[in-house]
Each structure stands twice: as C-alpha cells, then as structure tokens.
PDB file of N, CA and C in Angstrom:
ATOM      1  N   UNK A   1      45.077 -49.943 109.266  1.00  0.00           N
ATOM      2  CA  UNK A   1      44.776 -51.324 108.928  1.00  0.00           C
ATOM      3  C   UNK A   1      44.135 -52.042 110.116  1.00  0.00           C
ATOM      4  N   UNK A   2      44.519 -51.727 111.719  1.00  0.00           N
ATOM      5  CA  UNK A   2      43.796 -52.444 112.498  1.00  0.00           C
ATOM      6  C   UNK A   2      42.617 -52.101 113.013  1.00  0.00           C
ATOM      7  N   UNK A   3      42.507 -50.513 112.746  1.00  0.00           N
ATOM      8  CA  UNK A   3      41.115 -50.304 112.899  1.00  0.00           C
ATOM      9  C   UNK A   3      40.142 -51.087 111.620  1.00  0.00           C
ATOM     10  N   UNK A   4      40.249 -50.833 110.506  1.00  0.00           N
ATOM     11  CA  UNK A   4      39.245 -51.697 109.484  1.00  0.00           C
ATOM     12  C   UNK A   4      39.510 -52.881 109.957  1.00  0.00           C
ATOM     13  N   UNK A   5      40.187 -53.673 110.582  1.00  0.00           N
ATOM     14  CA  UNK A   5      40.385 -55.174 111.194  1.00  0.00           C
ATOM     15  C   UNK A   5      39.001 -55.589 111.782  1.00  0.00           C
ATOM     16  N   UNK A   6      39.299 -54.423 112.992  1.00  0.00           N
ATOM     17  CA  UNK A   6      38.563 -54.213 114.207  1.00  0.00           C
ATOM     18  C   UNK A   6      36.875 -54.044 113.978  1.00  0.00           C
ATOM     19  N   UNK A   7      36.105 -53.429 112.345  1.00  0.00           N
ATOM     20  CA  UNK A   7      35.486 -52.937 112.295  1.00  0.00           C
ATOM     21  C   UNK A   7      35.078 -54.447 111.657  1.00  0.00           C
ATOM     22  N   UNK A   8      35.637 -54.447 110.910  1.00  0.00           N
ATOM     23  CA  UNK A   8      34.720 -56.085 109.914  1.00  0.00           C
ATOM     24  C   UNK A   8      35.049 -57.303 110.979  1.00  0.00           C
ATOM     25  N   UNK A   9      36.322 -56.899 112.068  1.00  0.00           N
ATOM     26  CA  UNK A   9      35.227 -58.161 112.930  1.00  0.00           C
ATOM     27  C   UNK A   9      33.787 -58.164 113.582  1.00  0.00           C
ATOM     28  N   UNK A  10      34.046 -56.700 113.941  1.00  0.00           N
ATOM     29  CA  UNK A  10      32.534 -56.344 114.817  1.00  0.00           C
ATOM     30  C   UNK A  10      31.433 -56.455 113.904  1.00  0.00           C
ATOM     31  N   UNK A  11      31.322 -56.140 112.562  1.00  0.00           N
ATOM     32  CA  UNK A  11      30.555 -56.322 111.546  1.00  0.00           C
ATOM     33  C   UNK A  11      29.565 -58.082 111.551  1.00  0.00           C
ATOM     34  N   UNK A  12      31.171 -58.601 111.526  1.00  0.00           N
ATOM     35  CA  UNK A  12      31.034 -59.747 111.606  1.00  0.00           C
ATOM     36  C   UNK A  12      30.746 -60.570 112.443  1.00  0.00           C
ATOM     37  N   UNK A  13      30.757 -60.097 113.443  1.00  0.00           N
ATOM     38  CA  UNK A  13      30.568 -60.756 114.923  1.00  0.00           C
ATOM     39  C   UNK A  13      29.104 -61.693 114.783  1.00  0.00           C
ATOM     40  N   UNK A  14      28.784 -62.550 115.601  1.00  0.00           N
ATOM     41  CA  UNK A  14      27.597 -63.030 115.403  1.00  0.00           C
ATOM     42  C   UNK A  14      26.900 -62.628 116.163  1.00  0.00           C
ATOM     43  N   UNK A  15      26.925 -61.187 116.909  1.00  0.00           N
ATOM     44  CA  UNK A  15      26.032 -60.485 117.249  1.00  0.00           C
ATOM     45  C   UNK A  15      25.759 -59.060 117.270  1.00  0.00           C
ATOM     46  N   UNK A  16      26.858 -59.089 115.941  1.00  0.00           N
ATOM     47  CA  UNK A  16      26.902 -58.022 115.011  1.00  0.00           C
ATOM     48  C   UNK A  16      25.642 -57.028 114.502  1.00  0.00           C
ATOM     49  N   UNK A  17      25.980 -56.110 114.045  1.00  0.00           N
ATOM     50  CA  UNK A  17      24.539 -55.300 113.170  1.00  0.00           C
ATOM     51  C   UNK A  17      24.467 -55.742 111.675  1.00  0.00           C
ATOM     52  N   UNK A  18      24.685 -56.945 111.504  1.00  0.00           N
ATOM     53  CA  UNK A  18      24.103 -57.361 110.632  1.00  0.00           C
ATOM     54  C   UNK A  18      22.934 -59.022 111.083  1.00  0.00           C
ATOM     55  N   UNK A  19      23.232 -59.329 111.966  1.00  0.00           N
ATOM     56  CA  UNK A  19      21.867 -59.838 112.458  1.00  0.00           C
ATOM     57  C   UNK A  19      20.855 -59.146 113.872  1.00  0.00           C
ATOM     58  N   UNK A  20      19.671 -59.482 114.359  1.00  0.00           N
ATOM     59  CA  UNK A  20      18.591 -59.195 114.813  1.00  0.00           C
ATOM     60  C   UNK A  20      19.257 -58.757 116.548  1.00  0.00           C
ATOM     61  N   UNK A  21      20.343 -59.869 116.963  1.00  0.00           N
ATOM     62  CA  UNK A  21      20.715 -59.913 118.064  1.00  0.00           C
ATOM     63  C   UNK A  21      21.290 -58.284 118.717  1.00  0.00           C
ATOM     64  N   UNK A  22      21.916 -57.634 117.242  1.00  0.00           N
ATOM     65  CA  UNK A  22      22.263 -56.411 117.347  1.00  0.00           C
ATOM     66  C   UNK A  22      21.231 -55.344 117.906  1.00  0.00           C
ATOM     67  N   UNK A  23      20.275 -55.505 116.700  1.00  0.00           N
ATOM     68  CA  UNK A  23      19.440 -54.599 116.497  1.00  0.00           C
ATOM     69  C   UNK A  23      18.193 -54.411 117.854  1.00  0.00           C
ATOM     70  N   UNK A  24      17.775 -56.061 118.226  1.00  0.00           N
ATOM     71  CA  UNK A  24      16.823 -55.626 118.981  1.00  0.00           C
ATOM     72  C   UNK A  24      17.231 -55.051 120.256  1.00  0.00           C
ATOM     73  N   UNK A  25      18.198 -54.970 121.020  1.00  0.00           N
ATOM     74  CA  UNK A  25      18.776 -54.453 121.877  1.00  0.00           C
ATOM     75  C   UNK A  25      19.227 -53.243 121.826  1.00  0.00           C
ATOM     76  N   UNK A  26      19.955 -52.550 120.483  1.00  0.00           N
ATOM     77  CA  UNK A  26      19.288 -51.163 120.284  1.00  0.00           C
ATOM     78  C   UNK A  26      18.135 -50.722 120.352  1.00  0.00           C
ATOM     79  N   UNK A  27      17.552 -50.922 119.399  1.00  0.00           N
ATOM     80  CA  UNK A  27      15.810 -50.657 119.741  1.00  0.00           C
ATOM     81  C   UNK A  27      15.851 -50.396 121.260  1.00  0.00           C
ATOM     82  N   UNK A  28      15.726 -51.152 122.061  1.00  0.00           N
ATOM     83  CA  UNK A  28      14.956 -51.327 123.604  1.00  0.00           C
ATOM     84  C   UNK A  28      15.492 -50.059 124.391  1.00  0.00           C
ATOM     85  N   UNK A  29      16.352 -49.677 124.004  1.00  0.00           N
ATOM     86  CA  UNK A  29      17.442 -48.529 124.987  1.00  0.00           C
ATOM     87  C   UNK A  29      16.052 -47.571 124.414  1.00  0.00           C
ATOM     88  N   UNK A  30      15.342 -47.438 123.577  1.00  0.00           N
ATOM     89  CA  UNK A  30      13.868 -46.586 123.473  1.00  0.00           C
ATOM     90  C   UNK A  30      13.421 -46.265 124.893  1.00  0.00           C
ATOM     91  N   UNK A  31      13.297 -47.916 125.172  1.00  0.00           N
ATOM     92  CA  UNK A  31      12.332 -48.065 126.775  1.00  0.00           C
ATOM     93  C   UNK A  31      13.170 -47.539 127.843  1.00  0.00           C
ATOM     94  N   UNK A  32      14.782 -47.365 127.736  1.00  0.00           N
ATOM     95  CA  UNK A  32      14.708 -46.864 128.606  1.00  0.00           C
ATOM     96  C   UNK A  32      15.203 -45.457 128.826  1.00  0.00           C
ATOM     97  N   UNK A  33      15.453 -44.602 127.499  1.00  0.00           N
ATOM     98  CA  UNK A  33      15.108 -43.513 127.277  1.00  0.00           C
ATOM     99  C   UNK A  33      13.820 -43.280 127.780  1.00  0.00           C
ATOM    100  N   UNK A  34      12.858 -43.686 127.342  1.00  0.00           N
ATOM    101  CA  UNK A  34      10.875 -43.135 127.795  1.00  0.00           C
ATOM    102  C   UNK A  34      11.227 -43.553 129.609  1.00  0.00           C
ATOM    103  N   UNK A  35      12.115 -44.244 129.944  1.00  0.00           N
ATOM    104  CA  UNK A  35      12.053 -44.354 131.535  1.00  0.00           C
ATOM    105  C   UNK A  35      12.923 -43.324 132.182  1.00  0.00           C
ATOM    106  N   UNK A  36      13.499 -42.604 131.523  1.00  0.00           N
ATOM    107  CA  UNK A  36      13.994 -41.182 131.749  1.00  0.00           C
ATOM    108  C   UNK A  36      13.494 -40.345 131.698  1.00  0.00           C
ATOM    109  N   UNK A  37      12.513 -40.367 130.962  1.00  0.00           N
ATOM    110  CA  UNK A  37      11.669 -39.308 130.612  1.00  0.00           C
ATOM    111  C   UNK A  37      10.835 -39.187 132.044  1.00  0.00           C
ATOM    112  N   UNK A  38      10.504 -40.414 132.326  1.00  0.00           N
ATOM    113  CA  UNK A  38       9.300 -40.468 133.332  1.00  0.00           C
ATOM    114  C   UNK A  38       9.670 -40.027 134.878  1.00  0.00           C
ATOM    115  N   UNK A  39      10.755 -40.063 134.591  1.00  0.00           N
ATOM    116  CA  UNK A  39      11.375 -39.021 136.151  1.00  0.00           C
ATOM    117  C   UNK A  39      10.456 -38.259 136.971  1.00  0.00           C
ATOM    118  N   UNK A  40      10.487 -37.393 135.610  1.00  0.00           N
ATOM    119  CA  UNK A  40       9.449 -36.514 136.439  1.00  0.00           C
ATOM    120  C   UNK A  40       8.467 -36.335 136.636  1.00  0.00           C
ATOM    121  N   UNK A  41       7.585 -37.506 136.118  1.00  0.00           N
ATOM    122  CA  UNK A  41       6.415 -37.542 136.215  1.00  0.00           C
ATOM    123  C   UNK A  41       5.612 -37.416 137.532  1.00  0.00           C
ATOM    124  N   UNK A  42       4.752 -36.982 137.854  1.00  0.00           N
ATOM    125  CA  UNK A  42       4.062 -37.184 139.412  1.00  0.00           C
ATOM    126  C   UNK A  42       4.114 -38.840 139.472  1.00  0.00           C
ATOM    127  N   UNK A  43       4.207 -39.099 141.389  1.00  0.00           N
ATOM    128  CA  UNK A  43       4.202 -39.754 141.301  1.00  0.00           C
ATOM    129  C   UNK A  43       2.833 -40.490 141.423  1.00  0.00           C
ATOM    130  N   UNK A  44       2.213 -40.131 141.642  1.00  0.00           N
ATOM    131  CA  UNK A  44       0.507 -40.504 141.707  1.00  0.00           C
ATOM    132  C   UNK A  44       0.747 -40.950 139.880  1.00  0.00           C
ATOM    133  N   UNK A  45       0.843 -40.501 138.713  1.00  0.00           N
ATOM    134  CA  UNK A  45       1.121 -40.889 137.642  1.00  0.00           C
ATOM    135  C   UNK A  45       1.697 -41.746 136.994  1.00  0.00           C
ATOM    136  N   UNK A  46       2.732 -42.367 138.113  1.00  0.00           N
ATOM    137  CA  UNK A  46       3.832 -43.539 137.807  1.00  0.00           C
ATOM    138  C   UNK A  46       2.793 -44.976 137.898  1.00  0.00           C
ATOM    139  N   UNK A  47       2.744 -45.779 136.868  1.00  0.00           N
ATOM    140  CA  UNK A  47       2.207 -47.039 137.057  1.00  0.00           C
ATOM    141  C   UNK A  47       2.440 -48.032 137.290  1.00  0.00           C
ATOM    142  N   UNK A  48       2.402 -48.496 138.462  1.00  0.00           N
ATOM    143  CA  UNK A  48       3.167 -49.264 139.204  1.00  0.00           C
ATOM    144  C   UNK A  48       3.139 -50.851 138.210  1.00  0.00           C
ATOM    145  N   UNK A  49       2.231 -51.286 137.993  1.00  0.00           N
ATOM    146  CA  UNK A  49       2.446 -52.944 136.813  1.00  0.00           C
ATOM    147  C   UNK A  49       3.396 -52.708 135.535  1.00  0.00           C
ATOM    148  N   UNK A  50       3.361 -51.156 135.039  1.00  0.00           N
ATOM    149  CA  UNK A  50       4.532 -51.090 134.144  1.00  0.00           C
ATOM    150  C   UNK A  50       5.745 -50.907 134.525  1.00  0.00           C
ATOM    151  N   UNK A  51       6.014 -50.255 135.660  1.00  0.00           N
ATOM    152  CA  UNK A  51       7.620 -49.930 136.119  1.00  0.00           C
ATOM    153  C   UNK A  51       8.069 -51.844 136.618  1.00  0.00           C
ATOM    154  N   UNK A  52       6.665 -52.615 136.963  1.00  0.00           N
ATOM    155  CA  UNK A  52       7.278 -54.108 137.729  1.00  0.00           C
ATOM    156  C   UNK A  52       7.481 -54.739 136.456  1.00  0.00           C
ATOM    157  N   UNK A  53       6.833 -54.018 135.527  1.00  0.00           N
ATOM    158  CA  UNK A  53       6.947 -55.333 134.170  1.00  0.00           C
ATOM    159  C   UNK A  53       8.725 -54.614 133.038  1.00  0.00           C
ATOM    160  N   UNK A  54       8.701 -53.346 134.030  1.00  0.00           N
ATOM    161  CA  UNK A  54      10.036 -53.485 133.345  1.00  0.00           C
ATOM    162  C   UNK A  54      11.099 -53.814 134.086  1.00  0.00           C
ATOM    163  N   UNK A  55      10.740 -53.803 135.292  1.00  0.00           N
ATOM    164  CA  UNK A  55      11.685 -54.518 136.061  1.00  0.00           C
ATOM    165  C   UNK A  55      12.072 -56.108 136.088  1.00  0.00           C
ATOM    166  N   UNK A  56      10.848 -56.577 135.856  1.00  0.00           N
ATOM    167  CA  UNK A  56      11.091 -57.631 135.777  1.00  0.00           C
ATOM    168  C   UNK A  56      11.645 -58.889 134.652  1.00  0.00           C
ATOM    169  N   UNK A  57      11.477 -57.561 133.220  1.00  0.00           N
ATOM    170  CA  UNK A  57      11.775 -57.916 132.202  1.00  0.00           C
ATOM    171  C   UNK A  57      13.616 -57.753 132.426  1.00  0.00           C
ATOM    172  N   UNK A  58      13.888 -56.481 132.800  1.00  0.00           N
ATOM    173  CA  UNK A  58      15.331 -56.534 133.018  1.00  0.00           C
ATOM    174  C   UNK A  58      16.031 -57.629 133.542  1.00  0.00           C
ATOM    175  N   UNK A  59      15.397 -57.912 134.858  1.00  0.00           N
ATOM    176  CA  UNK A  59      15.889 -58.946 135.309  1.00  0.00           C
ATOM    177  C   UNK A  59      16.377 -60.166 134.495  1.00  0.00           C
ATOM    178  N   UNK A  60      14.891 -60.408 134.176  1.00  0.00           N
ATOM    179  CA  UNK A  60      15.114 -61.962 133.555  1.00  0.00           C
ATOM    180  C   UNK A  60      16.044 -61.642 131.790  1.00  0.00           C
ATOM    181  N   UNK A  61      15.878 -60.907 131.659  1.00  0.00           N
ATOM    182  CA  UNK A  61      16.608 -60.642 130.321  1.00  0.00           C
ATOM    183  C   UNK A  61      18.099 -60.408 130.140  1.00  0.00           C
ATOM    184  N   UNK A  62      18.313 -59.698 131.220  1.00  0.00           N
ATOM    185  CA  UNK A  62      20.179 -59.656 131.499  1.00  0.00           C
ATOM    186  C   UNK A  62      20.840 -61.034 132.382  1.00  0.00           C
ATOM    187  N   UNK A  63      19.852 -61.849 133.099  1.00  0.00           N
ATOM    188  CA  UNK A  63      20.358 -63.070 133.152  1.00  0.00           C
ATOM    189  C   UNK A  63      20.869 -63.800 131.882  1.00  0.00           C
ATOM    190  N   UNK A  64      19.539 -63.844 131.281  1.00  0.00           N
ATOM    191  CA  UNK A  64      19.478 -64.750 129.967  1.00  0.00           C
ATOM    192  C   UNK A  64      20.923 -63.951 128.975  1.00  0.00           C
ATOM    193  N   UNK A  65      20.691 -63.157 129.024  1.00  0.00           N
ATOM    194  CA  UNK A  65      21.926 -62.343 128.106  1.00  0.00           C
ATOM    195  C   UNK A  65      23.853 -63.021 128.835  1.00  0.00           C
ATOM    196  N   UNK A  66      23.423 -62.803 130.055  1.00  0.00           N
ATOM    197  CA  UNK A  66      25.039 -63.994 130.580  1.00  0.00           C
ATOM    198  C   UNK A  66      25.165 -65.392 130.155  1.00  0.00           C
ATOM    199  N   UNK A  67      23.790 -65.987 129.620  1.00  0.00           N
ATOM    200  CA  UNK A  67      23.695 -67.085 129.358  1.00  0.00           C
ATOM    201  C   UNK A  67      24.052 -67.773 127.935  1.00  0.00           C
ATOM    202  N   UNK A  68      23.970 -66.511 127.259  1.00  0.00           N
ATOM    203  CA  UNK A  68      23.971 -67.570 125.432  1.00  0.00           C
ATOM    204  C   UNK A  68      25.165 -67.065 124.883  1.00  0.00           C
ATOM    205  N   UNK A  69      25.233 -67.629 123.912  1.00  0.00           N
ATOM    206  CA  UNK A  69      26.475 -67.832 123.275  1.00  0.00           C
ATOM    207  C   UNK A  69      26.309 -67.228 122.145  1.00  0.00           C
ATOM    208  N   UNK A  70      27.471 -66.319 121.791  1.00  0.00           N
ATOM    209  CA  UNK A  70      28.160 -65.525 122.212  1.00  0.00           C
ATOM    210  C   UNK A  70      27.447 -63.947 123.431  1.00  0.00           C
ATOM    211  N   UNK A  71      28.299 -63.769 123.981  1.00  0.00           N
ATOM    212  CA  UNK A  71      27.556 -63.004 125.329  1.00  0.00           C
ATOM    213  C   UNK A  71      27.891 -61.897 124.278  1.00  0.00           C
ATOM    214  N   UNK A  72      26.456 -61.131 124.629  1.00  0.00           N
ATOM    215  CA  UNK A  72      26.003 -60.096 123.706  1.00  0.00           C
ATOM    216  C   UNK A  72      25.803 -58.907 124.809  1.00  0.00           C
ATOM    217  N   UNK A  73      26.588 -58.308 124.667  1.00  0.00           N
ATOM    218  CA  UNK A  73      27.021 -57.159 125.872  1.00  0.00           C
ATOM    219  C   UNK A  73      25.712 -56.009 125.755  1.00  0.00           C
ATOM    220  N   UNK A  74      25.398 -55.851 124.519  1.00  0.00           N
ATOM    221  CA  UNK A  74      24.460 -54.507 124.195  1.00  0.00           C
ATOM    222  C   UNK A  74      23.130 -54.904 125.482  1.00  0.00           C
ATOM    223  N   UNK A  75      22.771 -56.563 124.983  1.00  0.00           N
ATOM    224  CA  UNK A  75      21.521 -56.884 125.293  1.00  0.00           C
ATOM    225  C   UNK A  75      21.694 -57.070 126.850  1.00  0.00           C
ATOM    226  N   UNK A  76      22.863 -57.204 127.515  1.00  0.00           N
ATOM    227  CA  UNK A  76      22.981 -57.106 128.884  1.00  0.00           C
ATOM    228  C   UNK A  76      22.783 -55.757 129.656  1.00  0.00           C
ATOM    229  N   UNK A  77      23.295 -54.811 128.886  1.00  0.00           N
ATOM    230  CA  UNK A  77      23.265 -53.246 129.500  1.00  0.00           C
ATOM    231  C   UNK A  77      22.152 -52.588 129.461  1.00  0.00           C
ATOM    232  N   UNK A  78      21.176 -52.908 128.606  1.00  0.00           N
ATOM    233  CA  UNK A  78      19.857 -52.021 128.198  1.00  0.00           C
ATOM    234  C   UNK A  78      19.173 -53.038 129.159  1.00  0.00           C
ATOM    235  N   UNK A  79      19.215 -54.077 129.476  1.00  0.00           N
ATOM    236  CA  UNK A  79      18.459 -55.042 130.446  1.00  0.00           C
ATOM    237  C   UNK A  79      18.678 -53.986 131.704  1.00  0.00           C
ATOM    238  N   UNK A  80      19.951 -54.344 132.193  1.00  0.00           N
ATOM    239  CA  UNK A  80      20.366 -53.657 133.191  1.00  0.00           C
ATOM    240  C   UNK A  80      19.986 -52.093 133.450  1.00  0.00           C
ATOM    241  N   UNK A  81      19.950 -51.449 132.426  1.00  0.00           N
ATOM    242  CA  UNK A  81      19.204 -50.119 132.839  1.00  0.00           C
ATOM    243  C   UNK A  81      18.064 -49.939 132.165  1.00  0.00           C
ATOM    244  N   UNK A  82      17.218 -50.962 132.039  1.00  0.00           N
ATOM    245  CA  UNK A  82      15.467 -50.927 132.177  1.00  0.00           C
ATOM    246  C   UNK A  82      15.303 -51.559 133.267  1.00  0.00           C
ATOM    247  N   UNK A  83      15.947 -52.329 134.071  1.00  0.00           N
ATOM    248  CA  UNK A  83      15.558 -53.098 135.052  1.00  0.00           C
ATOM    249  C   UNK A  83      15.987 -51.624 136.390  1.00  0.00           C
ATOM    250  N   UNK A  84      16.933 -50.530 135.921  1.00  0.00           N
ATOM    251  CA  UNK A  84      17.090 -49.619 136.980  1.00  0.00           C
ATOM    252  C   UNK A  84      16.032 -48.254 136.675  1.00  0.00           C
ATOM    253  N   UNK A  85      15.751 -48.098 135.693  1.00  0.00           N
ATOM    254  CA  UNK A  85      14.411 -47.323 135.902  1.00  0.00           C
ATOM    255  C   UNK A  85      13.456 -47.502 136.548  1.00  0.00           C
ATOM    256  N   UNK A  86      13.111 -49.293 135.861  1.00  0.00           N
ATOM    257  CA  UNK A  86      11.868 -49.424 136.306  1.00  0.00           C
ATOM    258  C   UNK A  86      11.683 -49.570 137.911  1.00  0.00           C
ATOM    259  N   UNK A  87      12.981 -49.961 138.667  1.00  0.00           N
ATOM    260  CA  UNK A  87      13.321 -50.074 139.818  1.00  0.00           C
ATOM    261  C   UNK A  87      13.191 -48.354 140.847  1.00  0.00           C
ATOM    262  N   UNK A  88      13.865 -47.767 140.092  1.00  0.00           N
ATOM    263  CA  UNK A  88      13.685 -46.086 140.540  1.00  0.00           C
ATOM    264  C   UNK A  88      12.234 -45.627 140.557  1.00  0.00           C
ATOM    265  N   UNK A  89      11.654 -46.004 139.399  1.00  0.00           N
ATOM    266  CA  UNK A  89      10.143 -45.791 139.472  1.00  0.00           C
ATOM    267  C   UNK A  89       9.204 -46.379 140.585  1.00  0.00           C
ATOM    268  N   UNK A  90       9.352 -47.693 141.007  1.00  0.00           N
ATOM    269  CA  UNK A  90       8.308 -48.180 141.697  1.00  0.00           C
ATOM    270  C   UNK A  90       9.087 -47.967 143.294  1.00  0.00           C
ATOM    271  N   UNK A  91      10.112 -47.554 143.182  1.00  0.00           N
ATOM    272  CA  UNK A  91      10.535 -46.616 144.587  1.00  0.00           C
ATOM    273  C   UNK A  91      10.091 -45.612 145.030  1.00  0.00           C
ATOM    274  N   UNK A  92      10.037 -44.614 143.554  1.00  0.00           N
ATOM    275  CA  UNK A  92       9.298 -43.354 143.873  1.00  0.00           C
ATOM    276  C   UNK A  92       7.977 -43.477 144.146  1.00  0.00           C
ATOM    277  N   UNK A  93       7.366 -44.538 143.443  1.00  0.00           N
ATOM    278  CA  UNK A  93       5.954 -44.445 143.274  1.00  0.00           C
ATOM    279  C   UNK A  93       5.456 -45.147 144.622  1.00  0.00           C
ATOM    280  N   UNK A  94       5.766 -46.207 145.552  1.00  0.00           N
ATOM    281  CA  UNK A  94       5.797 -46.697 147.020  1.00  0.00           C
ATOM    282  C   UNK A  94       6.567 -46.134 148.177  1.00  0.00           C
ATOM    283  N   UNK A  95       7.159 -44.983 147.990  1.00  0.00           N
ATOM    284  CA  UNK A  95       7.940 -44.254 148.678  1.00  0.00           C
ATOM    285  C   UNK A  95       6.777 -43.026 149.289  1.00  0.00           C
ATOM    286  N   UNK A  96       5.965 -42.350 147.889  1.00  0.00           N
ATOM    287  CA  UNK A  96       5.440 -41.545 147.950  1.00  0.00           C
ATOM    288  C   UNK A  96       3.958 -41.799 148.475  1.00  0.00           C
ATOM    289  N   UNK A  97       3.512 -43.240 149.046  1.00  0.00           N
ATOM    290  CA  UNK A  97       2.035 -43.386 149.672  1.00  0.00           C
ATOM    291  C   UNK A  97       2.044 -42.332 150.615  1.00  0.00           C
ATOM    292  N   UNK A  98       0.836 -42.266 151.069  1.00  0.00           N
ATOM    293  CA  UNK A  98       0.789 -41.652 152.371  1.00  0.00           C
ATOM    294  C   UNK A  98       0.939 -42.454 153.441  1.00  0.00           C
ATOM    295  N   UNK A  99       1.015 -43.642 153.537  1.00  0.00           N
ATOM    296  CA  UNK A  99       1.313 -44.354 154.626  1.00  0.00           C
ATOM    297  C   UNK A  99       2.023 -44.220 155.541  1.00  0.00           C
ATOM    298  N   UNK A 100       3.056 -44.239 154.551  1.00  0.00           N
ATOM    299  CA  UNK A 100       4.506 -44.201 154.769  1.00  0.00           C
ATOM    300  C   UNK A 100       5.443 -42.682 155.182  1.00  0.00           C
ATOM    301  N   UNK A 101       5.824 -42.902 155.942  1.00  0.00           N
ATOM    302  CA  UNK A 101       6.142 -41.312 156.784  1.00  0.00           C
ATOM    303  C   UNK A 101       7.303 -40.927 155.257  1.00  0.00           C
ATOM    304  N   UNK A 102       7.383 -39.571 155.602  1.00  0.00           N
ATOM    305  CA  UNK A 102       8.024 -38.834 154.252  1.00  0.00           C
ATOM    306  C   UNK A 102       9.615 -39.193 154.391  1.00  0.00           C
ATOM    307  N   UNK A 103      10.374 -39.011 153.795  1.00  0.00           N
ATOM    308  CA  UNK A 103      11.895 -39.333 153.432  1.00  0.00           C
ATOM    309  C   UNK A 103      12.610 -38.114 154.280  1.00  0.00           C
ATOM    310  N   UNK A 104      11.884 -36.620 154.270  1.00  0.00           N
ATOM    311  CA  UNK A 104      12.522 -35.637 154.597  1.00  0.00           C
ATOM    312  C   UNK A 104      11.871 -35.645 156.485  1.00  0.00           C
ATOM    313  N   UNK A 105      11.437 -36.672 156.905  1.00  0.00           N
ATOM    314  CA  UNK A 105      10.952 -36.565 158.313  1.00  0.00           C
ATOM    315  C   UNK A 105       9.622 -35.719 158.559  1.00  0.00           C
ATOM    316  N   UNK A 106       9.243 -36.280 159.456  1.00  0.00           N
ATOM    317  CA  UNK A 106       7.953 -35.500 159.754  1.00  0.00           C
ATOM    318  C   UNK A 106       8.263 -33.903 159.724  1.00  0.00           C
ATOM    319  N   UNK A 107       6.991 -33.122 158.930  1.00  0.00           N
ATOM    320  CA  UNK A 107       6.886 -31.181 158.814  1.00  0.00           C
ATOM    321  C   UNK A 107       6.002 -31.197 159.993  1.00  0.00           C
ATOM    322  N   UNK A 108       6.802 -30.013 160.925  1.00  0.00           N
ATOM    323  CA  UNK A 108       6.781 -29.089 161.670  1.00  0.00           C
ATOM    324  C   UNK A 108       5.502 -28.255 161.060  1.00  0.00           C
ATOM    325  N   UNK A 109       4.246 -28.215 162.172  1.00  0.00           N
ATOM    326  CA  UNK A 109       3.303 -26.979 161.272  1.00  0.00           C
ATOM    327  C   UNK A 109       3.902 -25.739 162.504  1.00  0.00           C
ATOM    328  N   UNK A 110       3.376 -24.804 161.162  1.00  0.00           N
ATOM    329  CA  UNK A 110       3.897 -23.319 162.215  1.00  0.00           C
ATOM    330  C   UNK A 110       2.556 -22.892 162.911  1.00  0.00           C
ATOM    331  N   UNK A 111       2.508 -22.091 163.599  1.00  0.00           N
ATOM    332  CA  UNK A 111       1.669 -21.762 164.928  1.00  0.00           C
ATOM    333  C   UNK A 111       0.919 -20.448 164.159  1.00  0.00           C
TER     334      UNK A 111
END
C-alpha cells in the first residue's frame, strides 16, 4: 500500500511525468550521453563553442533549477552533468594545444 502511495504521489507531483517539467530533462541526459561518447574523440576534433555552449548551458540551467518551485531534482542533475562534460571537453581540448607543455612532462628524445 505505501509503495502505490509513493508512486501516485510521484505521478502526481508537479514535476511529475505527466507534465513537460519531467520529460524535458529526461530528454537532455541525450546530450549528455553524446558527451560521453565524445571522450574519445581526438582532441583536435573536440569543438571548443559546443563543449562552452554546454557548459554554459549547465551552468545557468542548474542554477535556475535551485530556483523554481517545486525544485525539480531531474533538471538539476542532467544540468550538472552537461555542464561536467562539457567542462572535461574544453580541458581536453586546451590542455592538448601545443603551446602548452604536455601533462606527462617534457619527452626525452633518444640518441
């Protein structure tokens, strides 16, 4: 009995899967599945205006998600890990200039 309780409140919730608030925040965990994917991409391949535009979407989106009423937990967490892909990405992808001395220290050439 308290699990079916438990289930038609969540049903019911007003940010339930029966309105949009649910759904579009499922959806988005897409983006950051495809930002898993992109791991391994070279990093010469990583595009740096899309990894900032998902970073920056995270950002501002998991703020806004602490902000409204009722706090909608889904839409905070998928913020939060599109905002850490896209963050991992434009690390790898500015990590890997040549400018910038390598992570593993300068290679030794052999003789």
């Amino acid at each position: 009995y308290r699990a079916a309780m438990s289930f038609q409140a969540f049903l019911n919730h007003p940010a339930g899967p029966k309105t949009v608030f649910f759904w579009a925040p499922t959806f988005k965990w897409g983006l950051f599945l495809a930002g898993l994917a992109d791991m391994n991409r070279p990093r010469e391949a990583i595009s740096a205006p899309m990894a900032s535009a998902l970073t920056a979407s995270g950002v501002l989106l998991a703020r806004y998600a602490t902000q409204i009423t009722p706090f909608n937990v889904n839409l905070f967490l998928v913020n939060i890990a599109v905002c850490s892909t896209g963050v991992y990405q434009l690390s790898r992808k500015f990590l890997g200039l040549p400018h910038l001395p390598a992570i593993d220290g300068p290679k030794e050439e052999k003789a």
